[in-house]
PDB file of N, CA and C in Angstrom:
ATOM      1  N   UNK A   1      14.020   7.274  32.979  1.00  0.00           N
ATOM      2  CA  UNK A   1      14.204   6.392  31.843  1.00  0.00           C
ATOM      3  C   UNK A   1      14.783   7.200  30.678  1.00  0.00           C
ATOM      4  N   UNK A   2      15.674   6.320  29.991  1.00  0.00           N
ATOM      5  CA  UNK A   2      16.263   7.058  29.060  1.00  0.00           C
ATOM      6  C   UNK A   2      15.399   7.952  27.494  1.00  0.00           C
ATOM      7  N   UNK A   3      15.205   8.881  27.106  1.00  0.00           N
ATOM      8  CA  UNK A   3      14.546   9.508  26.291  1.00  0.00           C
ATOM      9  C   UNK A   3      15.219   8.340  24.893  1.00  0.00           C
ATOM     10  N   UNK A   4      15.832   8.083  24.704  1.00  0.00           N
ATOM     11  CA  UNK A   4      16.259   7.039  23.714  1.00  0.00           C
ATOM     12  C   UNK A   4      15.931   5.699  23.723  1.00  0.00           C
ATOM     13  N   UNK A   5      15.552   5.167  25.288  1.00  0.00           N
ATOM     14  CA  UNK A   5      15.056   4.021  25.084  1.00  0.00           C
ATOM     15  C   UNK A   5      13.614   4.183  25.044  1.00  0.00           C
ATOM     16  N   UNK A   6      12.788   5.119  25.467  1.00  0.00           N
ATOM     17  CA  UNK A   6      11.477   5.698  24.967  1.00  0.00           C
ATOM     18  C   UNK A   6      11.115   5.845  23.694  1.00  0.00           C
ATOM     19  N   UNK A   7      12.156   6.342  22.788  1.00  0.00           N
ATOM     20  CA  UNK A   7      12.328   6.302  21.457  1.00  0.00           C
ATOM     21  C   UNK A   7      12.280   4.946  20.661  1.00  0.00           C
ATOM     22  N   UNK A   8      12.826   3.909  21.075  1.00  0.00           N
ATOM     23  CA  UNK A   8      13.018   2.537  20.942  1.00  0.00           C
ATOM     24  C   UNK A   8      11.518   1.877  21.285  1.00  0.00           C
ATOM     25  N   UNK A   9      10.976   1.869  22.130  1.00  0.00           N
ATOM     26  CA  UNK A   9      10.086   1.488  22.713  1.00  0.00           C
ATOM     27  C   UNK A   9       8.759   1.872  21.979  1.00  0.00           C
ATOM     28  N   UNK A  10       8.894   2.844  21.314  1.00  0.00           N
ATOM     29  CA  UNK A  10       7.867   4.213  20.489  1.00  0.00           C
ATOM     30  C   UNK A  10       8.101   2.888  19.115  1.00  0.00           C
ATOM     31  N   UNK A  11       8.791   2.916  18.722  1.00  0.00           N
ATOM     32  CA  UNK A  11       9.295   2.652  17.708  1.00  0.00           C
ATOM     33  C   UNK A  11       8.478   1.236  17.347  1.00  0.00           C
ATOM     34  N   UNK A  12       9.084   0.077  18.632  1.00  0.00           N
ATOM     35  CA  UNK A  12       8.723  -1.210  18.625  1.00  0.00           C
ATOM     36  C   UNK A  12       7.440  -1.076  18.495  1.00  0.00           C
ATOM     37  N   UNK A  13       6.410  -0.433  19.404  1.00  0.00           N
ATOM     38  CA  UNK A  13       4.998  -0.302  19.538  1.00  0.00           C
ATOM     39  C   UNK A  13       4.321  -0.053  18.139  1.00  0.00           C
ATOM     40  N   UNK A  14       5.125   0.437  17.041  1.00  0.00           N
ATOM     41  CA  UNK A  14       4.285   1.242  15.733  1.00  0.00           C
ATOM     42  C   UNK A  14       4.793  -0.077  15.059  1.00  0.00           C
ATOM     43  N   UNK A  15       5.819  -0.371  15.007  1.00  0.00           N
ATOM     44  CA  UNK A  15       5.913  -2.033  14.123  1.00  0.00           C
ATOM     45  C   UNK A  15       5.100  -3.342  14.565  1.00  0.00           C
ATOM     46  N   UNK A  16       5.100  -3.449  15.546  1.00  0.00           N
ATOM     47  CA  UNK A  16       3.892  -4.455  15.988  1.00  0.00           C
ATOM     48  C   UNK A  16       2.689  -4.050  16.035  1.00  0.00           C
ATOM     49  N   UNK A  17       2.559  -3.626  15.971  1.00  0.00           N
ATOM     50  CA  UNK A  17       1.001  -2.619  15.571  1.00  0.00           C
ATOM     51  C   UNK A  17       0.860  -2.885  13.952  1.00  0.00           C
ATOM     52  N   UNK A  18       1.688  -2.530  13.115  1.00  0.00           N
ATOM     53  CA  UNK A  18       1.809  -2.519  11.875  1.00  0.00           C
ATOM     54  C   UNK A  18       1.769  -4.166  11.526  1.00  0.00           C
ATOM     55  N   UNK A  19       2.111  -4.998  11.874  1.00  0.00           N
ATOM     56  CA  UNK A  19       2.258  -6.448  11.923  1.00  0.00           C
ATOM     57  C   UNK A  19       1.018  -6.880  12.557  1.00  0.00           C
ATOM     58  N   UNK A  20       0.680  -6.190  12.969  1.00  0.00           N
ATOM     59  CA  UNK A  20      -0.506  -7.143  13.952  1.00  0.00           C
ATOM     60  C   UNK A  20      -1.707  -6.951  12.790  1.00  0.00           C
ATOM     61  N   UNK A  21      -1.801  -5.684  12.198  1.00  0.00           N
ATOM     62  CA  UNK A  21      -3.353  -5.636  11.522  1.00  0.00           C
ATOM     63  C   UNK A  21      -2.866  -5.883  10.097  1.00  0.00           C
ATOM     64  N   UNK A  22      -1.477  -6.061   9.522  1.00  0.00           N
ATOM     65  CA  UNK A  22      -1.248  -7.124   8.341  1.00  0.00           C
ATOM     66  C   UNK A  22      -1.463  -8.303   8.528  1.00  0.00           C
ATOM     67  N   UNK A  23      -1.650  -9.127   9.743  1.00  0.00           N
ATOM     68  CA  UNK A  23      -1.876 -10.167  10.018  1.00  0.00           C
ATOM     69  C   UNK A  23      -3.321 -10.704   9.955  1.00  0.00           C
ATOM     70  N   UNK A  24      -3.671  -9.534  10.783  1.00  0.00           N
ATOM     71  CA  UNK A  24      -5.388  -9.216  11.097  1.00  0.00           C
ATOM     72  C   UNK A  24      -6.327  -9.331   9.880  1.00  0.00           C
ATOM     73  N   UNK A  25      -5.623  -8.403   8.958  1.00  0.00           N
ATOM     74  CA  UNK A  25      -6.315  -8.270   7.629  1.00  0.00           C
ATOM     75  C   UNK A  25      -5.843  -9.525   6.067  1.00  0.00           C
ATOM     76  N   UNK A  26      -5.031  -9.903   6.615  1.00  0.00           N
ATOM     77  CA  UNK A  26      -4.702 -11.442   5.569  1.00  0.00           C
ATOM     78  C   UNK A  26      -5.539 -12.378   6.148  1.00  0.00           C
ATOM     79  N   UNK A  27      -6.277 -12.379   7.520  1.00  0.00           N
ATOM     80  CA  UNK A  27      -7.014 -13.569   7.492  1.00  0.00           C
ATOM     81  C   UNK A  27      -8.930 -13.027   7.415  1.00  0.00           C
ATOM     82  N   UNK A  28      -8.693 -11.922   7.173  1.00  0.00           N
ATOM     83  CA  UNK A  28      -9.995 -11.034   6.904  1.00  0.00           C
ATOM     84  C   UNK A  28     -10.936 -11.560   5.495  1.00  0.00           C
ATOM     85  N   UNK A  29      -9.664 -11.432   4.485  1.00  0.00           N
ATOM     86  CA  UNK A  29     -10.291 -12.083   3.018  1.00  0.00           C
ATOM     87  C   UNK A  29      -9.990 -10.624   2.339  1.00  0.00           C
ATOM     88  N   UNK A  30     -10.129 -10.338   0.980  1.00  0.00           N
ATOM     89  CA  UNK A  30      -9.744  -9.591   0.032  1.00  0.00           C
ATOM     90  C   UNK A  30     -11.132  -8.485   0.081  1.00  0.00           C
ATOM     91  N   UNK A  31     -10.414  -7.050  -0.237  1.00  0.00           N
ATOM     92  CA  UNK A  31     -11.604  -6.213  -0.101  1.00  0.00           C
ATOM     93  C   UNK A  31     -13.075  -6.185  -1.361  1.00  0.00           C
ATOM     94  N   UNK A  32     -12.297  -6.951  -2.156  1.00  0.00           N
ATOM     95  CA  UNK A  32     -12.860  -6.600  -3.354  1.00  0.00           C
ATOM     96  C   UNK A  32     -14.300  -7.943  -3.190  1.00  0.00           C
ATOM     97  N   UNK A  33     -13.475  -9.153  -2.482  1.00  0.00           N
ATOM     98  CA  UNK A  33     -14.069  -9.927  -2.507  1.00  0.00           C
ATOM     99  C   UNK A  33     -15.837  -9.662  -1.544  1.00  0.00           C
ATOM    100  N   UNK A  34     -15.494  -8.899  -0.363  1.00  0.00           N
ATOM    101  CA  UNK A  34     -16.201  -8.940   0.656  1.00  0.00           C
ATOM    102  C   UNK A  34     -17.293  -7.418   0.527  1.00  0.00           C
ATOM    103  N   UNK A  35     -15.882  -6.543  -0.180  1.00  0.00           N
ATOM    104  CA  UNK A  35     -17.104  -5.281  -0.384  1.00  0.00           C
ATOM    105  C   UNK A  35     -16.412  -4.441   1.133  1.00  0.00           C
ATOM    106  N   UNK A  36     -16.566  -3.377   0.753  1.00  0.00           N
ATOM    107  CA  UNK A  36     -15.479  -2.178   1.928  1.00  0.00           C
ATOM    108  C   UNK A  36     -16.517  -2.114   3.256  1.00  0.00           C
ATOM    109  N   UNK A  37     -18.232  -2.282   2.962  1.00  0.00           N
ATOM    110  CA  UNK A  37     -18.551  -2.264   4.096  1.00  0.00           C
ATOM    111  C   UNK A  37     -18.337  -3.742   5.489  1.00  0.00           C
ATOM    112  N   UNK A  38     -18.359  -4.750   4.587  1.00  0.00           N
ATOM    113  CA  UNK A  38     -18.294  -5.686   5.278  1.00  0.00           C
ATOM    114  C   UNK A  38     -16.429  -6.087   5.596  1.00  0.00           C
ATOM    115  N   UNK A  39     -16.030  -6.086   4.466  1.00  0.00           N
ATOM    116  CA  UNK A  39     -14.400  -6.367   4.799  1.00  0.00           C
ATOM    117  C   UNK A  39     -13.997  -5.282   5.990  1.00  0.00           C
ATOM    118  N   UNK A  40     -14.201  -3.833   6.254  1.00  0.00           N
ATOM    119  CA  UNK A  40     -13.743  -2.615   7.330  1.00  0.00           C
ATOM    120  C   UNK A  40     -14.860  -3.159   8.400  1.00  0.00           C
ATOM    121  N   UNK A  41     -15.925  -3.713   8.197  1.00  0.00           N
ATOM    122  CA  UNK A  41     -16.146  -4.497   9.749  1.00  0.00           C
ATOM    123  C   UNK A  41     -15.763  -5.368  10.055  1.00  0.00           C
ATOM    124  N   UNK A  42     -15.566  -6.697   9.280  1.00  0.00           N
ATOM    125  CA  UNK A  42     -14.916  -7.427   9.803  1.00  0.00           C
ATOM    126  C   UNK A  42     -13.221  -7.321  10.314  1.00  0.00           C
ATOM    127  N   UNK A  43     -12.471  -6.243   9.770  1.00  0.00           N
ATOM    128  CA  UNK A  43     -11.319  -6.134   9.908  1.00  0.00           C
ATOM    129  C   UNK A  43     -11.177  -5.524  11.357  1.00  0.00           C
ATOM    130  N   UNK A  44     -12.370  -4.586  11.937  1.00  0.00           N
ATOM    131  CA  UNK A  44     -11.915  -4.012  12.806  1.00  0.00           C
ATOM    132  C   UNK A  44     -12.964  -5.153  13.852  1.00  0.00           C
ATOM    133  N   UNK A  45     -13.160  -5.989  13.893  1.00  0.00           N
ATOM    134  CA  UNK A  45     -13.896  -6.628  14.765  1.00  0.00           C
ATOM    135  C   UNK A  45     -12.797  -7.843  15.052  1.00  0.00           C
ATOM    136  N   UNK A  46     -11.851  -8.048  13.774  1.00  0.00           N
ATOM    137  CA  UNK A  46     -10.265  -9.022  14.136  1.00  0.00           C
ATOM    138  C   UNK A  46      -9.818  -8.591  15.535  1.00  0.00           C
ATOM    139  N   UNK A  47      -9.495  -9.807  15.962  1.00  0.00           N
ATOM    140  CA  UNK A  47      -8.327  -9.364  17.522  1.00  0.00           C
ATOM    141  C   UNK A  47      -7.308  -8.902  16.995  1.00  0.00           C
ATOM    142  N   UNK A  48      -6.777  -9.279  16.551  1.00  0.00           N
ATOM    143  CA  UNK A  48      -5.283  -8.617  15.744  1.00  0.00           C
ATOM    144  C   UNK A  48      -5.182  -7.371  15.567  1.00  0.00           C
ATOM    145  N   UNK A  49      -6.391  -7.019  14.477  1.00  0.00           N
ATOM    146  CA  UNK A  49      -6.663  -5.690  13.992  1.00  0.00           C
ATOM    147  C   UNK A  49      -6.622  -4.762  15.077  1.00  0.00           C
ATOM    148  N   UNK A  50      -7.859  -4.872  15.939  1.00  0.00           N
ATOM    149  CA  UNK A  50      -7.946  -4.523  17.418  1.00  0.00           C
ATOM    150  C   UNK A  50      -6.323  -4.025  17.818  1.00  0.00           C
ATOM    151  N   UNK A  51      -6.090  -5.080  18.449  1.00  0.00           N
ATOM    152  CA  UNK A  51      -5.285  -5.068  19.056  1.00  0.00           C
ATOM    153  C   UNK A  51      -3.906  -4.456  18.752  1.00  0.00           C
ATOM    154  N   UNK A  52      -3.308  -4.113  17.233  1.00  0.00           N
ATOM    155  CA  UNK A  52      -2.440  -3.420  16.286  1.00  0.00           C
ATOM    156  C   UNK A  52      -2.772  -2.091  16.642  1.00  0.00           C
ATOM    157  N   UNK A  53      -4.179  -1.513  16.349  1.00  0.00           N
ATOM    158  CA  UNK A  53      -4.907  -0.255  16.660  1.00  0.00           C
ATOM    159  C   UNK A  53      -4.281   0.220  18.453  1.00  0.00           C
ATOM    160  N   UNK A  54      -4.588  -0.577  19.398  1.00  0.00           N
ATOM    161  CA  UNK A  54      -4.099  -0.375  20.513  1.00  0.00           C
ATOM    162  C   UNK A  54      -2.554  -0.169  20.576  1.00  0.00           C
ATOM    163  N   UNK A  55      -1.859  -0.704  20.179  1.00  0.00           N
ATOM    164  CA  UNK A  55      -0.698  -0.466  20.009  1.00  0.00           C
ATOM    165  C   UNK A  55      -0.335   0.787  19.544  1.00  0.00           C
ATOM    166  N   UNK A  56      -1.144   1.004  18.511  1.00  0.00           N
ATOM    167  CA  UNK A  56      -0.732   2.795  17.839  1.00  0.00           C
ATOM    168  C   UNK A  56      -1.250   3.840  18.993  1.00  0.00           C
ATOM    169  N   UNK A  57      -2.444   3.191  19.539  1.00  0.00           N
ATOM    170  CA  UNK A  57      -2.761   4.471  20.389  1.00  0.00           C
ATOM    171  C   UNK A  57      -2.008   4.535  22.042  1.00  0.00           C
ATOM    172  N   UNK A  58      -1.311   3.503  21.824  1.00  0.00           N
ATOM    173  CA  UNK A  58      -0.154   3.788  23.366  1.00  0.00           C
ATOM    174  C   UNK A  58       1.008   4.375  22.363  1.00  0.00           C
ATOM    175  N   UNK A  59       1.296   4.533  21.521  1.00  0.00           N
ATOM    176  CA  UNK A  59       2.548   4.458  20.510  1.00  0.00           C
ATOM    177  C   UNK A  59       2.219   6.372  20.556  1.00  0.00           C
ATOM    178  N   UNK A  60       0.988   6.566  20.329  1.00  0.00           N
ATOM    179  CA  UNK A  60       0.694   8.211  20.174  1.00  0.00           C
ATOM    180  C   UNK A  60       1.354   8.858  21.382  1.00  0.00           C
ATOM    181  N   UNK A  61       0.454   8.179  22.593  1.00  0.00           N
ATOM    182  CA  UNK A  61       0.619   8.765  23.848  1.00  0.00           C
ATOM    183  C   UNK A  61       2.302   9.090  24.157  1.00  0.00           C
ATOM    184  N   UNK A  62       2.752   7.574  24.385  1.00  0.00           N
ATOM    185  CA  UNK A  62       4.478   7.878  24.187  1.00  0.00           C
ATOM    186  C   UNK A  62       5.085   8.840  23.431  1.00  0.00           C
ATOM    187  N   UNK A  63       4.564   8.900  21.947  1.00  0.00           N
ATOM    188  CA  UNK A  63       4.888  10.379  21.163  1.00  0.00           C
ATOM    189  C   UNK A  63       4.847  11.212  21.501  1.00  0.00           C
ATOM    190  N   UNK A  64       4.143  11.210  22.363  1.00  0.00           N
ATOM    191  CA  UNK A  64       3.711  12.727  23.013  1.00  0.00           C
ATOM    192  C   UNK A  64       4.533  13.778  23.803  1.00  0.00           C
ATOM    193  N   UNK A  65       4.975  12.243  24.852  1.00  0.00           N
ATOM    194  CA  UNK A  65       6.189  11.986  25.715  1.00  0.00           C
ATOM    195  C   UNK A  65       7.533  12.697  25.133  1.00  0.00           C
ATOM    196  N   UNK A  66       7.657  11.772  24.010  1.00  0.00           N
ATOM    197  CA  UNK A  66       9.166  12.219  23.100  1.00  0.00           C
ATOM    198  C   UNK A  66       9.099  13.426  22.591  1.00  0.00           C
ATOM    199  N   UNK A  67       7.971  14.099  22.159  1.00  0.00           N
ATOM    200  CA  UNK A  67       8.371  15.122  21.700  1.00  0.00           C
ATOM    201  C   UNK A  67       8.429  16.124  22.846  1.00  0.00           C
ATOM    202  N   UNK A  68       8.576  16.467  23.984  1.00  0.00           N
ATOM    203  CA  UNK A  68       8.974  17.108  25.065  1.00  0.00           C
ATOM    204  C   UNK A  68      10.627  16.590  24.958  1.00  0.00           C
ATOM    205  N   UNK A  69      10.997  15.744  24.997  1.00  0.00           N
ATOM    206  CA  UNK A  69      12.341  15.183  25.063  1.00  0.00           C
ATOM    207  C   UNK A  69      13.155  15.542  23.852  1.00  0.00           C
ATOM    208  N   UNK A  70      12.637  15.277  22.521  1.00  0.00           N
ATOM    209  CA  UNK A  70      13.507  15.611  21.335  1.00  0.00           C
ATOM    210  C   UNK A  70      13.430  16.633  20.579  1.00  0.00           C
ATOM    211  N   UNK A  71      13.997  17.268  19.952  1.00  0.00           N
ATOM    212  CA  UNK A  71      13.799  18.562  18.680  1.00  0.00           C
ATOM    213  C   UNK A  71      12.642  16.958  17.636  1.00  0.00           C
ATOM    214  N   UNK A  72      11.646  17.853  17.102  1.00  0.00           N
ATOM    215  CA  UNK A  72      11.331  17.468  15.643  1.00  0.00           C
ATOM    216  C   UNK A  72      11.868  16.746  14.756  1.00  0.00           C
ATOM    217  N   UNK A  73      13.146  17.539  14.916  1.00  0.00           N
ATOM    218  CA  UNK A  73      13.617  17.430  13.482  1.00  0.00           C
ATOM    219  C   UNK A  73      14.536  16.087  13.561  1.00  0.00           C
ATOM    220  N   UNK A  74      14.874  15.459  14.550  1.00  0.00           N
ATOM    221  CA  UNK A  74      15.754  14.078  15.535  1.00  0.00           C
ATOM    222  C   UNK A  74      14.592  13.302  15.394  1.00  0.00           C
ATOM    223  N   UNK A  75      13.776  13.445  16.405  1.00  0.00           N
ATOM    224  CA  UNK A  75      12.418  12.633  16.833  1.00  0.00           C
ATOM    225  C   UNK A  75      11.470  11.977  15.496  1.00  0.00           C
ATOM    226  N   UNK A  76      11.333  12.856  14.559  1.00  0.00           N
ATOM    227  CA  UNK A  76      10.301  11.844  13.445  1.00  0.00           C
ATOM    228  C   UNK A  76      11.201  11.369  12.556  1.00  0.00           C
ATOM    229  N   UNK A  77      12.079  11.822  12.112  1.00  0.00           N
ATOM    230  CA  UNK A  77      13.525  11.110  11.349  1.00  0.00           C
ATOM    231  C   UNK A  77      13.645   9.919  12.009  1.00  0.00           C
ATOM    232  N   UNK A  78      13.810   9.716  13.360  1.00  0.00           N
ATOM    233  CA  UNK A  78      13.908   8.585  13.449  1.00  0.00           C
ATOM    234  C   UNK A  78      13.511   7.148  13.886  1.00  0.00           C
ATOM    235  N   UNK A  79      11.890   7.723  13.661  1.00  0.00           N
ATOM    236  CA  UNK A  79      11.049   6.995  13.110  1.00  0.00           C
ATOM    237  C   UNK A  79      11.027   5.887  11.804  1.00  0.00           C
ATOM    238  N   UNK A  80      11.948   6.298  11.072  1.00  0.00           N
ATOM    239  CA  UNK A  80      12.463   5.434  10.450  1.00  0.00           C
ATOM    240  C   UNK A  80      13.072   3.889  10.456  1.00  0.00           C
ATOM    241  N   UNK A  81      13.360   4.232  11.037  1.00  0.00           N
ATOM    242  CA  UNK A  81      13.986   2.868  11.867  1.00  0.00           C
ATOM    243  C   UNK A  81      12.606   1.933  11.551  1.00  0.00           C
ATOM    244  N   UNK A  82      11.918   2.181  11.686  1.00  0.00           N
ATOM    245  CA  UNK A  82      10.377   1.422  11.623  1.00  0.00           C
ATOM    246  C   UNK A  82      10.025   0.906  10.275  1.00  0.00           C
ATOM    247  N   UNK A  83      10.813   1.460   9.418  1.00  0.00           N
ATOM    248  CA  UNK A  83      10.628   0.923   8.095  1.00  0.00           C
ATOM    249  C   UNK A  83      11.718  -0.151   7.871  1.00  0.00           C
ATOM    250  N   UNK A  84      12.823  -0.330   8.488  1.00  0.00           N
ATOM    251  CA  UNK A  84      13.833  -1.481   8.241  1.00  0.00           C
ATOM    252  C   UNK A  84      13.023  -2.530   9.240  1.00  0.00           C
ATOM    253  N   UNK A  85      12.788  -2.298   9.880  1.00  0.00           N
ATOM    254  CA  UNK A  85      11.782  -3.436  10.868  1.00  0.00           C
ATOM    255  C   UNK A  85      10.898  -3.952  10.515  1.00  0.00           C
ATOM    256  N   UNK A  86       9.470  -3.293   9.356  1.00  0.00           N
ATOM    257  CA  UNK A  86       9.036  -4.131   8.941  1.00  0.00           C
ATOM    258  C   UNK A  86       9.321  -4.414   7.863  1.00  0.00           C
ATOM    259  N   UNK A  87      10.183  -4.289   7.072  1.00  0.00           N
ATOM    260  CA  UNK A  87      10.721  -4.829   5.877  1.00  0.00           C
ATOM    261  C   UNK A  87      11.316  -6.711   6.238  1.00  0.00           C
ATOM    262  N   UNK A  88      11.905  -6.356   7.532  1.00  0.00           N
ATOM    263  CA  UNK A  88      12.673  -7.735   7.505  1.00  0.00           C
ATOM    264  C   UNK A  88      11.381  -8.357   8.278  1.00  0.00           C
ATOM    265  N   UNK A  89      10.158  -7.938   9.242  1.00  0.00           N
ATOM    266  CA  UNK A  89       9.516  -8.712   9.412  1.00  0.00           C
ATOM    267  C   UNK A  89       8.303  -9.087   8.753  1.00  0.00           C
ATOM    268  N   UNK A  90       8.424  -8.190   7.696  1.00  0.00           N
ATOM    269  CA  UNK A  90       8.043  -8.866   6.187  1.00  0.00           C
ATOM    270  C   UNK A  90       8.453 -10.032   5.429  1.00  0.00           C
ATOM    271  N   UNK A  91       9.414 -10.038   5.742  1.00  0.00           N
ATOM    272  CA  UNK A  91      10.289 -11.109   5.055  1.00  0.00           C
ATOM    273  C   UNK A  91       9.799 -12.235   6.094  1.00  0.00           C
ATOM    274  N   UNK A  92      10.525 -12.265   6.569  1.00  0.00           N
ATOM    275  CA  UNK A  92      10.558 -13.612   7.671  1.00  0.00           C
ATOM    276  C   UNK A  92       9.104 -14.274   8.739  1.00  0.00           C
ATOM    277  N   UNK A  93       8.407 -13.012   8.615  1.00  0.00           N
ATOM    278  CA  UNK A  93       7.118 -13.630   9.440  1.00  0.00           C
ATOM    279  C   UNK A  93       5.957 -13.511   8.517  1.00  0.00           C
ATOM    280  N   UNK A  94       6.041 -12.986   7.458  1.00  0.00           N
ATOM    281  CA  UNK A  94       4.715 -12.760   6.457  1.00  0.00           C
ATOM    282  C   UNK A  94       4.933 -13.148   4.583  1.00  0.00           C
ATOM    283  N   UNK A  95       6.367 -13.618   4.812  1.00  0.00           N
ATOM    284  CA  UNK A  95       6.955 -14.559   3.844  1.00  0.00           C
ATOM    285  C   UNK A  95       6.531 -13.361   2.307  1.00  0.00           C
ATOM    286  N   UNK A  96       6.664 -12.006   2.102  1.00  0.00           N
ATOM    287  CA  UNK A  96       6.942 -11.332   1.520  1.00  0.00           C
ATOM    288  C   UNK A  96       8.025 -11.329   0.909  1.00  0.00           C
ATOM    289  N   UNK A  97       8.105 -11.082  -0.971  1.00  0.00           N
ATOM    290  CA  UNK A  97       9.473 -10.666  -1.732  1.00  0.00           C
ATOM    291  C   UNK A  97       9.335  -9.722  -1.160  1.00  0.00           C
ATOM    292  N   UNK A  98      11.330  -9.096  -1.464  1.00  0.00           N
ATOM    293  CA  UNK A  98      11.736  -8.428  -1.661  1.00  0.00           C
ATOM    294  C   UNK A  98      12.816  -8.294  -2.415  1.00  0.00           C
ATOM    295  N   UNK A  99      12.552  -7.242  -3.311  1.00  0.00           N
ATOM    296  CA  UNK A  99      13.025  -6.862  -4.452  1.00  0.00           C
ATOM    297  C   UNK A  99      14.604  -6.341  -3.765  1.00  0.00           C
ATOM    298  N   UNK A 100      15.808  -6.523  -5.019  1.00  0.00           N
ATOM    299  CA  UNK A 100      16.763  -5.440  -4.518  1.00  0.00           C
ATOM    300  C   UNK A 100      16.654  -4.206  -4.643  1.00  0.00           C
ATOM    301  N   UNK A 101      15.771  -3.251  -5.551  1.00  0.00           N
ATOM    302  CA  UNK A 101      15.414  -2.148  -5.284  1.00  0.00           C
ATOM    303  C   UNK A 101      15.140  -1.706  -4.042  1.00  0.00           C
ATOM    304  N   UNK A 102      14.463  -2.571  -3.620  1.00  0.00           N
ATOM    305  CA  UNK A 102      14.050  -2.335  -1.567  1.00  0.00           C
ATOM    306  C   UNK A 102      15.096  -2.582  -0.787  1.00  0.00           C
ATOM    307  N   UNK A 103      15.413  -3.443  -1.030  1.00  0.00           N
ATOM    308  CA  UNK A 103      16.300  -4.004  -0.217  1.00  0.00           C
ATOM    309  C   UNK A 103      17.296  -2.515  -0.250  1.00  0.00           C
ATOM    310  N   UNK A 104      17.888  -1.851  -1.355  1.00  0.00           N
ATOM    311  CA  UNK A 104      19.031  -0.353  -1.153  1.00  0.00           C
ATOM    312  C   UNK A 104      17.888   0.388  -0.657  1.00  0.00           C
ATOM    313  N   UNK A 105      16.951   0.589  -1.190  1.00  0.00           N
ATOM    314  CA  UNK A 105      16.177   1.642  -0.185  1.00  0.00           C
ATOM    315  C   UNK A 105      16.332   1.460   0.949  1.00  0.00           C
ATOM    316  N   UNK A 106      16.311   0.247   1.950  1.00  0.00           N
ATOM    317  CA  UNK A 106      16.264   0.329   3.338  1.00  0.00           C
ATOM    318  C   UNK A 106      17.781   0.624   3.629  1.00  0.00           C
ATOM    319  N   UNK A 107      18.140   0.390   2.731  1.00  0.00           N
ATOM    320  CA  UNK A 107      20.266   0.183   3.362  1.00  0.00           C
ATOM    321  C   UNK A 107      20.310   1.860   3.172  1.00  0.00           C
ATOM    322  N   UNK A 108      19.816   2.626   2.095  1.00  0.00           N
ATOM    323  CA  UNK A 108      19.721   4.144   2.140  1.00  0.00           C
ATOM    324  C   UNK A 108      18.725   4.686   3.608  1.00  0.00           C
ATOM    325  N   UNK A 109      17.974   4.305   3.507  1.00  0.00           N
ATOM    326  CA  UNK A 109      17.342   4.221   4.965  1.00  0.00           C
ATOM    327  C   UNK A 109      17.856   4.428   6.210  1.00  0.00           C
ATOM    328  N   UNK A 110      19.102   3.382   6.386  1.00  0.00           N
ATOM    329  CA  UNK A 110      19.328   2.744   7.466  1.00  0.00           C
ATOM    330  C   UNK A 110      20.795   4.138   7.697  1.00  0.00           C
ATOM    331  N   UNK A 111      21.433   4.132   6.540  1.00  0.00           N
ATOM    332  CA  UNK A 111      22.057   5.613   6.659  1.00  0.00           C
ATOM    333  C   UNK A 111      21.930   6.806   6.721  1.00  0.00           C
ATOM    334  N   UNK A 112      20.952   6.855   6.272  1.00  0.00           N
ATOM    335  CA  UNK A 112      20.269   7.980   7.046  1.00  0.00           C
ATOM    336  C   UNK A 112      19.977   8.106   8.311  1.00  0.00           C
ATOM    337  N   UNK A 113      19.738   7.493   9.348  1.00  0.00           N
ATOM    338  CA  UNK A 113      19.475   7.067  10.305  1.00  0.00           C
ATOM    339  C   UNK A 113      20.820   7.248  10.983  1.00  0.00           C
ATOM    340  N   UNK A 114      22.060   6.464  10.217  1.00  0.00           N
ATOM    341  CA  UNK A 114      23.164   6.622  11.353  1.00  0.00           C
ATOM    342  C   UNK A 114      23.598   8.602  10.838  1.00  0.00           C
ATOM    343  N   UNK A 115      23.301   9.075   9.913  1.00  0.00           N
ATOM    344  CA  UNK A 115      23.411  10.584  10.096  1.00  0.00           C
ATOM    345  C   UNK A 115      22.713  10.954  10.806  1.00  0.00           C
ATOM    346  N   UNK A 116      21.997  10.938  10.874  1.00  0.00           N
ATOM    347  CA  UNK A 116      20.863  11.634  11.859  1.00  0.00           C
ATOM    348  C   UNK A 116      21.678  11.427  13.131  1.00  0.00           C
ATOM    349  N   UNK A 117      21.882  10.721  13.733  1.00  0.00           N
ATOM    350  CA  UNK A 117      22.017  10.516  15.018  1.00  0.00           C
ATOM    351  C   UNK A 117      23.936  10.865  15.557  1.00  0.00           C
ATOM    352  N   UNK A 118      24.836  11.372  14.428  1.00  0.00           N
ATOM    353  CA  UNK A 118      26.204  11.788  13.934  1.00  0.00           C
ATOM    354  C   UNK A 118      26.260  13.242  14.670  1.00  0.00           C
ATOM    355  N   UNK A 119      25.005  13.864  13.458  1.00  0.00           N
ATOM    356  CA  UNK A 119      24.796  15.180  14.121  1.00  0.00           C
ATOM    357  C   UNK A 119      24.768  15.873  15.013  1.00  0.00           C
TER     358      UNK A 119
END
């Protein structure tokens, strides 16, 4: 299998993961409201939450993988990619502004990304 589509795959796993326990934790209730001991149990007792958490820890293992395959200095750079992903699935599945300040950050982002991979 391709070390790049492993990379891809790494990638997808840390954004749905990341989506899953923003999801998890918007239907949790506010920390302030519930108090950190009860809101961090109930958050990690969410399926979502759960299940986001699982995602990071196959997301590690695969890391593990890639970094035998890539230099460092390739491999967490472009990790990035993970930040234009949930930006737009911020937008569209969790109905989040976004500012145009963000919005050039990710477009600076996103070029960085095509350098990285130039090199």
């Amino acid at each position: 299998m391709s070390p790049y589509f492993l990379l891809g795959i790494n990638i997808i796993l840390g954004v749905a993961g990341q989506f899953l326990m923003k999801s998890g934790v918007n239907r949790v209730g506010g920390l302030e409201e519930l108090g950190l001991v009860k809101f961090l149990t109930t958050a990690f007792l969410s399926p979502l939450v759960f299940f986001g958490l699982a995602l990071y820890g196959v997301s590690a293992v695969l890391w593990v993988i890639l970094l035998s395959k890539f230099d460092l200095s390739v491999a967490y750079p472009a990790l990035s990619i993970g930040y234009v992903l949930v930006l737009l699935i911020s937008v569209l599945f969790l109905g989040e502004q976004v500012s145009m300040i963000r919005f050039a950050g990710t477009l600076l982002i996103m070029a960085g990304i095509v350098f990285l991979f130039r090199s």
